[in-house]
PDB file of N, CA and C in Angstrom:
ATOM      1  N   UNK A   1      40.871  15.222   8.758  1.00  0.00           N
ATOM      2  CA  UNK A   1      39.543  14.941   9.243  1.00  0.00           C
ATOM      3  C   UNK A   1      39.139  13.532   8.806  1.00  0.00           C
ATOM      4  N   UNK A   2      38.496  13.171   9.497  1.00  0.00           N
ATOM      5  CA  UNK A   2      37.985  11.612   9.721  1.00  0.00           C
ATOM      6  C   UNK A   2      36.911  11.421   8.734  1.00  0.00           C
ATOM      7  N   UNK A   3      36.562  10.575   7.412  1.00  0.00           N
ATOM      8  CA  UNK A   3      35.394  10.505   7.119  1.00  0.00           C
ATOM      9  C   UNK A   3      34.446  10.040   7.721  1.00  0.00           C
ATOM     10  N   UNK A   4      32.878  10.177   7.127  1.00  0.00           N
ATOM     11  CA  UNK A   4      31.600   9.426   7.835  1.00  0.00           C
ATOM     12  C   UNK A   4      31.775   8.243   7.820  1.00  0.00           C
ATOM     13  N   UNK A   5      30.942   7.614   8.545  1.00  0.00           N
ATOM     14  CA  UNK A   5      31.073   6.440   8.148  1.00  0.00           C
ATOM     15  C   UNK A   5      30.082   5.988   7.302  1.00  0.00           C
ATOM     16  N   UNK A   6      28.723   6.915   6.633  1.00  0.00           N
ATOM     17  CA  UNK A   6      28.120   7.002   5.379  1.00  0.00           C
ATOM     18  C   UNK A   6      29.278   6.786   4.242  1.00  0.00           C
ATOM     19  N   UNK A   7      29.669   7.742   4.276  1.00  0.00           N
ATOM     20  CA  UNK A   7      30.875   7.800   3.287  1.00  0.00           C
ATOM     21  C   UNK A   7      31.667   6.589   3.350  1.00  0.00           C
ATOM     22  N   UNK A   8      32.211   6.262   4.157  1.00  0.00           N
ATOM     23  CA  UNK A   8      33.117   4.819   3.965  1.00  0.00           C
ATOM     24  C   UNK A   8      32.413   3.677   3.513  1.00  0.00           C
ATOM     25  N   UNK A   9      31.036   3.635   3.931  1.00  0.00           N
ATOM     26  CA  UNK A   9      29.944   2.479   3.652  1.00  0.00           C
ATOM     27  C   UNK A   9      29.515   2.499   2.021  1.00  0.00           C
ATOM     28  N   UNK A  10      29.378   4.003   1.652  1.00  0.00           N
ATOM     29  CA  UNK A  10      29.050   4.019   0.190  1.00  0.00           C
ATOM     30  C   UNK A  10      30.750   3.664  -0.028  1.00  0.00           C
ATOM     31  N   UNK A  11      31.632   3.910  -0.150  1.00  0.00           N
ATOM     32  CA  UNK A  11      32.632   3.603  -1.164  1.00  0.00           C
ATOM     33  C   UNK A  11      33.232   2.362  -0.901  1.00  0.00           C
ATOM     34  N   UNK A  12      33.096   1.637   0.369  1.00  0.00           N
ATOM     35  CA  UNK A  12      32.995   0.072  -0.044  1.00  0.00           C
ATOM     36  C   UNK A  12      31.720  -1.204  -1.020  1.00  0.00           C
ATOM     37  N   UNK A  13      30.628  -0.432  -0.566  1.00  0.00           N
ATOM     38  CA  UNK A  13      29.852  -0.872  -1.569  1.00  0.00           C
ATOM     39  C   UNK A  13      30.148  -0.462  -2.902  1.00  0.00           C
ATOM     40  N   UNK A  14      30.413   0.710  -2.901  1.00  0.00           N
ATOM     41  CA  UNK A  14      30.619   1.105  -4.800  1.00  0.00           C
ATOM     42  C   UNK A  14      32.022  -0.013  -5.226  1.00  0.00           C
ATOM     43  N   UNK A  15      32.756  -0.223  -4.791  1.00  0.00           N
ATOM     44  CA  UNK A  15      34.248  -1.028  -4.967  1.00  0.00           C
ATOM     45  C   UNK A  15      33.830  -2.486  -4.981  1.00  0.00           C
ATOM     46  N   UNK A  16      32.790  -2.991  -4.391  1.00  0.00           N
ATOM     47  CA  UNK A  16      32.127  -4.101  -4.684  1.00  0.00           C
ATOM     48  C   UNK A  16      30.938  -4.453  -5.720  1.00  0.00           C
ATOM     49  N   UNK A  17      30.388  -3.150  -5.908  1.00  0.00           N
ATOM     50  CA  UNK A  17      29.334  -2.919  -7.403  1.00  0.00           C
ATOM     51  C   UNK A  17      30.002  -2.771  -8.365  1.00  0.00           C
ATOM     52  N   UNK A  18      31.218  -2.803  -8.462  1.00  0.00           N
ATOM     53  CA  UNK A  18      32.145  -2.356  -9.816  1.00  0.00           C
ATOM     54  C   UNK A  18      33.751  -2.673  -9.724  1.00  0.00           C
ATOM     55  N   UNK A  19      34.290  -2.474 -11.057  1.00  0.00           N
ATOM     56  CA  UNK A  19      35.491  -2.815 -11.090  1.00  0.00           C
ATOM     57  C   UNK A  19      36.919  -1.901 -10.356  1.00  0.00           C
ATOM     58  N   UNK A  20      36.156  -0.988  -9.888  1.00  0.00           N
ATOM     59  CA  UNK A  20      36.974   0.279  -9.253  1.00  0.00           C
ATOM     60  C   UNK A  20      37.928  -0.373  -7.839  1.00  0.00           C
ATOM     61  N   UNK A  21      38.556  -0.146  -7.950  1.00  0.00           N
ATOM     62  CA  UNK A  21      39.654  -0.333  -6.573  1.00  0.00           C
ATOM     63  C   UNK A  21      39.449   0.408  -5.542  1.00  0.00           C
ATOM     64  N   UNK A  22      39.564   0.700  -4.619  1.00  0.00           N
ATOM     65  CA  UNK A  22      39.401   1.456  -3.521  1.00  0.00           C
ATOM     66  C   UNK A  22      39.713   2.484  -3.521  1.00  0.00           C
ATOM     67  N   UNK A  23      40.774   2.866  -4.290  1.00  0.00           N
ATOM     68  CA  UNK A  23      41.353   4.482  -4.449  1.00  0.00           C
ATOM     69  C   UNK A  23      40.062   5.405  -5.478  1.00  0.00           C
ATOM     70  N   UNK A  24      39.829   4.360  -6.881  1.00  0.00           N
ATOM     71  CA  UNK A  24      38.561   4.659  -7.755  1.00  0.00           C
ATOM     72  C   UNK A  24      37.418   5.278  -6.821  1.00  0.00           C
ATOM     73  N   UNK A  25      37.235   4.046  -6.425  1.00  0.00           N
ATOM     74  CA  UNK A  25      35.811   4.283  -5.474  1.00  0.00           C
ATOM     75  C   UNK A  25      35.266   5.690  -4.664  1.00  0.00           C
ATOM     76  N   UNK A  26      36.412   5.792  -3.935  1.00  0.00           N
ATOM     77  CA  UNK A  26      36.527   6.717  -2.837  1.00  0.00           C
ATOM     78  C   UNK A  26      36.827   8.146  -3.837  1.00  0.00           C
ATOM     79  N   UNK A  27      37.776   8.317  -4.731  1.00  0.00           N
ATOM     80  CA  UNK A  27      37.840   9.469  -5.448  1.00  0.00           C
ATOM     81  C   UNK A  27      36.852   9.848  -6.061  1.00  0.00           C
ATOM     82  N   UNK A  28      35.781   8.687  -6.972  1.00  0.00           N
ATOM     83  CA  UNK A  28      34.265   8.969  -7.775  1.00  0.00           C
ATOM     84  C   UNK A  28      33.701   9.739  -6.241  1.00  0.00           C
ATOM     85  N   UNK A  29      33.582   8.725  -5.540  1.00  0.00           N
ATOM     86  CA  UNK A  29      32.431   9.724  -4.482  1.00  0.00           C
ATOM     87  C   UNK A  29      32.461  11.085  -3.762  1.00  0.00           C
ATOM     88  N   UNK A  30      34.230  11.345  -3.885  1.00  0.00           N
ATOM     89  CA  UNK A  30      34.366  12.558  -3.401  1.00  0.00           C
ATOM     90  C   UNK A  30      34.443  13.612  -4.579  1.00  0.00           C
ATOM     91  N   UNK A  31      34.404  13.029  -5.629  1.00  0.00           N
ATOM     92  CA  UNK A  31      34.634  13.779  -6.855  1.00  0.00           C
ATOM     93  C   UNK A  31      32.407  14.402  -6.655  1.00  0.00           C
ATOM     94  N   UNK A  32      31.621  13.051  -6.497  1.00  0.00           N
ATOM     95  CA  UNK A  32      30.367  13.663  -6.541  1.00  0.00           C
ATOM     96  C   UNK A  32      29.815  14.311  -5.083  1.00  0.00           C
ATOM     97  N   UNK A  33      30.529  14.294  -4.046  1.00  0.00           N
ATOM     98  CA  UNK A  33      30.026  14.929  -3.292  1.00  0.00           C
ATOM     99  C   UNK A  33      30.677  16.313  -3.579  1.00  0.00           C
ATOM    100  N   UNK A  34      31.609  16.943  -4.055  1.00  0.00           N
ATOM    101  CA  UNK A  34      32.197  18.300  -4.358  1.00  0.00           C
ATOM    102  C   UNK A  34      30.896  18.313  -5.261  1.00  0.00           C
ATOM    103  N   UNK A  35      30.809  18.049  -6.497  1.00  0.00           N
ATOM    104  CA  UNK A  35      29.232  18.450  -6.972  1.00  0.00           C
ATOM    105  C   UNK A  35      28.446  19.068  -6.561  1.00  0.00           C
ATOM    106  N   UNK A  36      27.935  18.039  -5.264  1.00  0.00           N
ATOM    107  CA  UNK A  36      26.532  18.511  -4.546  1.00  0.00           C
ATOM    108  C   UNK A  36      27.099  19.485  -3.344  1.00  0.00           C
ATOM    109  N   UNK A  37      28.269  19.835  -2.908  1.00  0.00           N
ATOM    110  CA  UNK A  37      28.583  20.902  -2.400  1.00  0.00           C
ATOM    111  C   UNK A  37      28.469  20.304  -0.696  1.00  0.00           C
ATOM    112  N   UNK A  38      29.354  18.504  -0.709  1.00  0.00           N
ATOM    113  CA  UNK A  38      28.948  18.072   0.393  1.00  0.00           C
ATOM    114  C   UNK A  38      30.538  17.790   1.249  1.00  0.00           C
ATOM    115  N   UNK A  39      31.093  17.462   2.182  1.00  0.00           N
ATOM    116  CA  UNK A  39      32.159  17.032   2.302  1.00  0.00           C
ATOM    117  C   UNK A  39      32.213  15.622   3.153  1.00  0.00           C
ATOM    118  N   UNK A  40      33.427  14.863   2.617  1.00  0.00           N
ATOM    119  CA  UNK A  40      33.548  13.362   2.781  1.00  0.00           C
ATOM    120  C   UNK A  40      33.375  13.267   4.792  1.00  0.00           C
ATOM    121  N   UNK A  41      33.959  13.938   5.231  1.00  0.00           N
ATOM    122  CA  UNK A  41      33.870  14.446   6.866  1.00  0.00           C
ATOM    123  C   UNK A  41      32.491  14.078   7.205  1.00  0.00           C
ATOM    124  N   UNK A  42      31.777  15.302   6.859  1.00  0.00           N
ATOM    125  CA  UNK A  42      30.547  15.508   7.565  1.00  0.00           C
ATOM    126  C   UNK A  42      28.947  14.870   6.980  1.00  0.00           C
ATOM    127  N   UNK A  43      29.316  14.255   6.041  1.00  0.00           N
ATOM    128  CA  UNK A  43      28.049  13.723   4.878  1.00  0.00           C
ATOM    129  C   UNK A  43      27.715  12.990   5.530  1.00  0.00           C
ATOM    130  N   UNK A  44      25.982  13.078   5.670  1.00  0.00           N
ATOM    131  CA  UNK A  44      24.951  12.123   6.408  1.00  0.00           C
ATOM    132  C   UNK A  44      24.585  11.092   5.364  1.00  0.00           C
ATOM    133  N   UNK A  45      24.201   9.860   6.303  1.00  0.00           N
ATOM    134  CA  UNK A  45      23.451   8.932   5.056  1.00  0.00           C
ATOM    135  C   UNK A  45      22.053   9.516   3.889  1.00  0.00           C
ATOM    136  N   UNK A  46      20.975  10.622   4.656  1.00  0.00           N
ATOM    137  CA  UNK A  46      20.670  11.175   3.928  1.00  0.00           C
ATOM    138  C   UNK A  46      20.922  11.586   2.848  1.00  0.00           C
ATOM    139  N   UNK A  47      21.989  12.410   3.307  1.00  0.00           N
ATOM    140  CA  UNK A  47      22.852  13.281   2.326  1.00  0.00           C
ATOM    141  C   UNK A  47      23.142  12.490   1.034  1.00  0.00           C
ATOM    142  N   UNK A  48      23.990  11.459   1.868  1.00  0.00           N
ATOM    143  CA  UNK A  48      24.168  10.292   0.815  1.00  0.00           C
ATOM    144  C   UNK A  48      23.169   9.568  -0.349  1.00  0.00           C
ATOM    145  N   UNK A  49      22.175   9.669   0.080  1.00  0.00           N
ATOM    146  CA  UNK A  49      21.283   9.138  -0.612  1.00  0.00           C
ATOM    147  C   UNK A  49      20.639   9.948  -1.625  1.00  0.00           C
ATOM    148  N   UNK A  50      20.798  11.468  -1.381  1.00  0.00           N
ATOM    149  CA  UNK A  50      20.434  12.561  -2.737  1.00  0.00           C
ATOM    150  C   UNK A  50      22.063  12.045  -3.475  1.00  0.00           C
ATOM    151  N   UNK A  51      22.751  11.834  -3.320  1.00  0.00           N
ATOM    152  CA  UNK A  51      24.127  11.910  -4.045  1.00  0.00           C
ATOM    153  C   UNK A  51      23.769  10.915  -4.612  1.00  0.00           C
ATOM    154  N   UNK A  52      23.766   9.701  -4.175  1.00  0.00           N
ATOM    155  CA  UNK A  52      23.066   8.348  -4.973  1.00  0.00           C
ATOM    156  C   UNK A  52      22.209   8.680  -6.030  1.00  0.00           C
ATOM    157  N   UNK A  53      21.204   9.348  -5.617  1.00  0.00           N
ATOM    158  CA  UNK A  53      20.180   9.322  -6.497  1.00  0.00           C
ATOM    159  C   UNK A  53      20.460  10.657  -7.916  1.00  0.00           C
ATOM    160  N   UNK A  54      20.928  12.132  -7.239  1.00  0.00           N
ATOM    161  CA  UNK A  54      21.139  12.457  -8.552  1.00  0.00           C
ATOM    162  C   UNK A  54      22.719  12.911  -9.252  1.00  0.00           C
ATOM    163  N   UNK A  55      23.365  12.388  -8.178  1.00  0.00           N
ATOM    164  CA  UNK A  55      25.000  12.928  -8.900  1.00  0.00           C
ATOM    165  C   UNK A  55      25.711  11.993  -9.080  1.00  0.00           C
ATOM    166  N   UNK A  56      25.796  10.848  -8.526  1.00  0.00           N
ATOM    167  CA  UNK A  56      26.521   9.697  -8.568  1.00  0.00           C
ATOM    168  C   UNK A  56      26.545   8.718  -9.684  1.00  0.00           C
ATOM    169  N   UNK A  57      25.234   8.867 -10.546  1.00  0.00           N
ATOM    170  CA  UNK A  57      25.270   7.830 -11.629  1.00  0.00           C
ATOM    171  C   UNK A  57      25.766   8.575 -12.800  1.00  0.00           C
ATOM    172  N   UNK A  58      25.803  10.076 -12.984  1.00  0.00           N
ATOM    173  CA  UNK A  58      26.593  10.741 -13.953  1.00  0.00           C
ATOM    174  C   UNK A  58      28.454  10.007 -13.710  1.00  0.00           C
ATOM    175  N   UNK A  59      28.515  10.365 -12.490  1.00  0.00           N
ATOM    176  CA  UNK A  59      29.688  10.316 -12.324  1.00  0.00           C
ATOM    177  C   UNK A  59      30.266   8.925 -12.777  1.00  0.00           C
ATOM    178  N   UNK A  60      29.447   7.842 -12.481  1.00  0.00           N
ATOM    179  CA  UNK A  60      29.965   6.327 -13.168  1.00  0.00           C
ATOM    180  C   UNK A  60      29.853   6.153 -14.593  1.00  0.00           C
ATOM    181  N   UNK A  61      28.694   6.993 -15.053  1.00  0.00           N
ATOM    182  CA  UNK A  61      28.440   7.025 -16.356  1.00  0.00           C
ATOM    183  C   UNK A  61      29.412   7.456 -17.315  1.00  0.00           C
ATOM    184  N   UNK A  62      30.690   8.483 -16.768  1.00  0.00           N
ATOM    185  CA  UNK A  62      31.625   9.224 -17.262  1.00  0.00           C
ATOM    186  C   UNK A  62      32.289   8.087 -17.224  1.00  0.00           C
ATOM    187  N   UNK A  63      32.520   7.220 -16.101  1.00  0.00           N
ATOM    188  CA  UNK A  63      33.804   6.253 -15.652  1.00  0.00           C
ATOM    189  C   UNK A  63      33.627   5.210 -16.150  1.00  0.00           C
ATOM    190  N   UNK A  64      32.477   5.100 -17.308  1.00  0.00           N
ATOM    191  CA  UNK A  64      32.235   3.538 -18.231  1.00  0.00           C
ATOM    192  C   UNK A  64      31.547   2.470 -17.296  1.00  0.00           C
ATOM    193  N   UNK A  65      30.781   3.090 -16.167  1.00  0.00           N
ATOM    194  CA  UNK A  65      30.269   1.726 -15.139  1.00  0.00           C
ATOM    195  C   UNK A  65      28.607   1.350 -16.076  1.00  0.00           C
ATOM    196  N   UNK A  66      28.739   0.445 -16.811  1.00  0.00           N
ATOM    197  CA  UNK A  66      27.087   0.043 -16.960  1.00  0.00           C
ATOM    198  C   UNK A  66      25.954  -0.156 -15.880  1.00  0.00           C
ATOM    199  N   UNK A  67      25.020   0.628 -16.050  1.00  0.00           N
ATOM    200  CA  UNK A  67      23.645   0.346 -15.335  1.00  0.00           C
ATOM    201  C   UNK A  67      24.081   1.245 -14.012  1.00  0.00           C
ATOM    202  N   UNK A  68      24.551   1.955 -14.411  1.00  0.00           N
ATOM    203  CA  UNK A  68      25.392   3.446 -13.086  1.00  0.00           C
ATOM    204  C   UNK A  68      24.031   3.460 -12.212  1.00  0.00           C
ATOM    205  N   UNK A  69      22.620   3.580 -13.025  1.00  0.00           N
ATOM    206  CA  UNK A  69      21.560   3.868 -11.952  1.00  0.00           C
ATOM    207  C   UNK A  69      21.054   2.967 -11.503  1.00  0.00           C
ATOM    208  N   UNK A  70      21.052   1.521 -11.768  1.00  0.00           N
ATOM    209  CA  UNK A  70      20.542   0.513 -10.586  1.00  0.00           C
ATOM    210  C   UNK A  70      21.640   0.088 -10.013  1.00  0.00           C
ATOM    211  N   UNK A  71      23.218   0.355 -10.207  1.00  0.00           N
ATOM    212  CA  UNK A  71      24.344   0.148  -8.738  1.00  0.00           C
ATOM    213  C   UNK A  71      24.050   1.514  -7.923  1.00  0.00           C
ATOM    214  N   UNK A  72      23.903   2.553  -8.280  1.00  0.00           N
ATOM    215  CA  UNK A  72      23.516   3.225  -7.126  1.00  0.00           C
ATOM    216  C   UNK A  72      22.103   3.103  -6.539  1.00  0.00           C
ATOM    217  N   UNK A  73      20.853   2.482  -6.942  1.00  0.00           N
ATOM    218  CA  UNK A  73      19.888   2.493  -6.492  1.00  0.00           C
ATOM    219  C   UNK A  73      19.951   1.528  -5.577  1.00  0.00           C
ATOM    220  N   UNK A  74      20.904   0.167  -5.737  1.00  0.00           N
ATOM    221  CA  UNK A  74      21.449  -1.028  -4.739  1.00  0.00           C
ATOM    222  C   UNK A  74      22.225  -0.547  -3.345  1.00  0.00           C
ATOM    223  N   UNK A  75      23.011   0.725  -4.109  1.00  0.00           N
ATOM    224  CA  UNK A  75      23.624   1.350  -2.861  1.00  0.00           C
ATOM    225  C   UNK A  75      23.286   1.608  -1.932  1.00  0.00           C
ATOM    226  N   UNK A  76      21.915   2.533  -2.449  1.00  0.00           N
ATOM    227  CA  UNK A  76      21.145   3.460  -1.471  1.00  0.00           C
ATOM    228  C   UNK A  76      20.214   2.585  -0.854  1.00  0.00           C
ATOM    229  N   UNK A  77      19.830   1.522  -1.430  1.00  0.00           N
ATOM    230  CA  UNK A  77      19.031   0.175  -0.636  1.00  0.00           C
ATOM    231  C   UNK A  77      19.643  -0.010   0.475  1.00  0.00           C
ATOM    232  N   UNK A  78      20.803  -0.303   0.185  1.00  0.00           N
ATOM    233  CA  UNK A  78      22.063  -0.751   1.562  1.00  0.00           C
ATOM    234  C   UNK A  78      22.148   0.016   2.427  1.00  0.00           C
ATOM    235  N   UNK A  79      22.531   1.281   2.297  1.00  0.00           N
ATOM    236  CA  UNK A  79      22.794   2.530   3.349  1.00  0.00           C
ATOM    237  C   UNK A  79      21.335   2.918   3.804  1.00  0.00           C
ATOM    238  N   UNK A  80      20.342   2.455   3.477  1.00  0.00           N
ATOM    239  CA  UNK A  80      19.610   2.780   4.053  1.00  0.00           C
ATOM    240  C   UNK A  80      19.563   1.869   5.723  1.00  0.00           C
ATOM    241  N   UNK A  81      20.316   0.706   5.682  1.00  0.00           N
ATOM    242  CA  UNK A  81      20.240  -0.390   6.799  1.00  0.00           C
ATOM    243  C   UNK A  81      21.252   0.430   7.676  1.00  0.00           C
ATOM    244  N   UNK A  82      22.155   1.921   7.302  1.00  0.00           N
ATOM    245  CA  UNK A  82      22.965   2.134   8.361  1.00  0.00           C
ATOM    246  C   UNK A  82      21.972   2.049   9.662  1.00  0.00           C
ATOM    247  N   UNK A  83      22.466   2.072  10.937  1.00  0.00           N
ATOM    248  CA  UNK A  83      21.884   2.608  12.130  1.00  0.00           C
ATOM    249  C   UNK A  83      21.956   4.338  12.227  1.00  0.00           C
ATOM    250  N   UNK A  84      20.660   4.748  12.685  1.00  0.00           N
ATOM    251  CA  UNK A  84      20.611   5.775  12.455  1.00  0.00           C
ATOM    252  C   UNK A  84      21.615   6.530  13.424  1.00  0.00           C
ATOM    253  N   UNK A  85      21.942   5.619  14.491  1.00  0.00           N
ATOM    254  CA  UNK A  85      23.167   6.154  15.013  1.00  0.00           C
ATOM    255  C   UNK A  85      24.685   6.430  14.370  1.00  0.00           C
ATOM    256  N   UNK A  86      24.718   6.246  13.453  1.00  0.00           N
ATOM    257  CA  UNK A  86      25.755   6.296  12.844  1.00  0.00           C
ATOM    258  C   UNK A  86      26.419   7.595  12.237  1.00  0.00           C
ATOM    259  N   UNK A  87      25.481   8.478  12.333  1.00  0.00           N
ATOM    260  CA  UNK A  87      25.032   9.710  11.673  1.00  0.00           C
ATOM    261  C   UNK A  87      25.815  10.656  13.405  1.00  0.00           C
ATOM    262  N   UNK A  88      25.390  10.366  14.319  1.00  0.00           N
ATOM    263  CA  UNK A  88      25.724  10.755  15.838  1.00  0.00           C
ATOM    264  C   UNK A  88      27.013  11.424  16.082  1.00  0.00           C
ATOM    265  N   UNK A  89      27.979  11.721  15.231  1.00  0.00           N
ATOM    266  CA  UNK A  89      28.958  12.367  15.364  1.00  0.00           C
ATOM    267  C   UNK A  89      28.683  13.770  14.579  1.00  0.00           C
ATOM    268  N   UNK A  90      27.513  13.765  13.908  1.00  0.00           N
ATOM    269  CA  UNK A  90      26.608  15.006  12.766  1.00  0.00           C
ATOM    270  C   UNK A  90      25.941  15.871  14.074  1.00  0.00           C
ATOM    271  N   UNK A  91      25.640  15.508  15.168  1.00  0.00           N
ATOM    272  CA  UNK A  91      24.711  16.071  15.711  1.00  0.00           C
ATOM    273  C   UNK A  91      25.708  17.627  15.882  1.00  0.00           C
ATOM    274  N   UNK A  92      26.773  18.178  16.112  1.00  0.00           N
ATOM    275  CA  UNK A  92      27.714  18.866  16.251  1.00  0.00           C
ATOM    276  C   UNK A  92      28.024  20.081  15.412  1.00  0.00           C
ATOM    277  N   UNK A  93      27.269  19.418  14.135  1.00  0.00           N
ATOM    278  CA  UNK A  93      27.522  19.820  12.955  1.00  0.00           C
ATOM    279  C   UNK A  93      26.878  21.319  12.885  1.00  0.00           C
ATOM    280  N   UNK A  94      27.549  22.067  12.063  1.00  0.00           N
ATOM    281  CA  UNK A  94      26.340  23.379  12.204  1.00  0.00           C
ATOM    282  C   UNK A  94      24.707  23.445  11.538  1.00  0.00           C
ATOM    283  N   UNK A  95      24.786  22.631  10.724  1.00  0.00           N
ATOM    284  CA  UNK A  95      23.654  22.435  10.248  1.00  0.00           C
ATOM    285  C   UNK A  95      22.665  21.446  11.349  1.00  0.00           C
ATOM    286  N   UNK A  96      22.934  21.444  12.285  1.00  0.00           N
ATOM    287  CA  UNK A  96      22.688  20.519  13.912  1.00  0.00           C
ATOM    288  C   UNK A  96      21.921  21.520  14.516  1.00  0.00           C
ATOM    289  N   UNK A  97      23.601  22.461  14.702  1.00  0.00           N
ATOM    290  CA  UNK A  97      23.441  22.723  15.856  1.00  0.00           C
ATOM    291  C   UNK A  97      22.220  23.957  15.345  1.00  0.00           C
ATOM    292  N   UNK A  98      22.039  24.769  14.253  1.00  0.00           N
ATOM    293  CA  UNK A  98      21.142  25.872  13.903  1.00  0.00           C
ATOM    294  C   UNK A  98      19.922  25.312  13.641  1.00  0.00           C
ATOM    295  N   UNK A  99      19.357  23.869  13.309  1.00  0.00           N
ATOM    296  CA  UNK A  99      18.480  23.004  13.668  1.00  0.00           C
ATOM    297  C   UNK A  99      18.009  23.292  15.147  1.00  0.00           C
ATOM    298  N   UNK A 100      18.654  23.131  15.984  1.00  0.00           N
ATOM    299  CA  UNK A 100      18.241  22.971  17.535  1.00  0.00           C
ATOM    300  C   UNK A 100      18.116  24.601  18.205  1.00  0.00           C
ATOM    301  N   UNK A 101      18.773  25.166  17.339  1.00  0.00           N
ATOM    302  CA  UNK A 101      18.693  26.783  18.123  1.00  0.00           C
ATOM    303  C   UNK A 101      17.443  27.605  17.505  1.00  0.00           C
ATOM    304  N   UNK A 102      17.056  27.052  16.147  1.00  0.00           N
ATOM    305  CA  UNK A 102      15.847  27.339  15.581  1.00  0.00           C
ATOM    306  C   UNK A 102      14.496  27.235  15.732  1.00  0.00           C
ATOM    307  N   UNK A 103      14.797  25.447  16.786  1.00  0.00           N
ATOM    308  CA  UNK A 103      13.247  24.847  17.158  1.00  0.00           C
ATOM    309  C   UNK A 103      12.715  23.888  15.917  1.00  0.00           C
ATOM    310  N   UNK A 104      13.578  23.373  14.854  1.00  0.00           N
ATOM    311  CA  UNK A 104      13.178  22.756  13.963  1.00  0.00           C
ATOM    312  C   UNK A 104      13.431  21.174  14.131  1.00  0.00           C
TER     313      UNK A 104
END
């Protein structure tokens, strides 16, 4: 399965906020989206942005990154500029589609 492209956007920014390599990067974030009970596939920038805010700076904090909570608060600054189209392959999603069958 294909990741988001939330997901690819946070783990190039995190690889540029820190000394982590690309393999680092991408493993911290999937290491904190299993946390929050999210997967690298289907994770919205939303989504992304609770991960930013409460699972992600533990997770750097373990990995020796100083100031773990203002590189993720920079993160979530950034991903907030995704296009909200970007998210458009989510609409599918079941959490979508029981959205739209609900009336919510």
């Amino acid at each position: 399965m294909a990741n988001s492209k939330a997901f690819d956007a946070v783990c190039a920014e995190l690889e540029s906020a820190t000394s982590f390599n690309a393999l680092e990067a991408r493993g911290t974030v999937r290491l904190a989206l299993k946390a929050a009970g999210l997967d690298a596939g289907s994770v919205t920038a939303a989504q992304l942005g609770v991960v930013l805010a409460q699972v992600l700076p533990g997770e750097l904090t373990n990995r020796g990154v100083d100031n773990a909570e203002s590189v993720c608060r920079d993160i979530a600054a950034r991903l907030s500029t995704l296009a909200p189209d970007d998210d458009a392959a989510d609409a599918d999603s079941p959490e979508a589609v029981f959205a739209r069958l609900g009336g919510s």
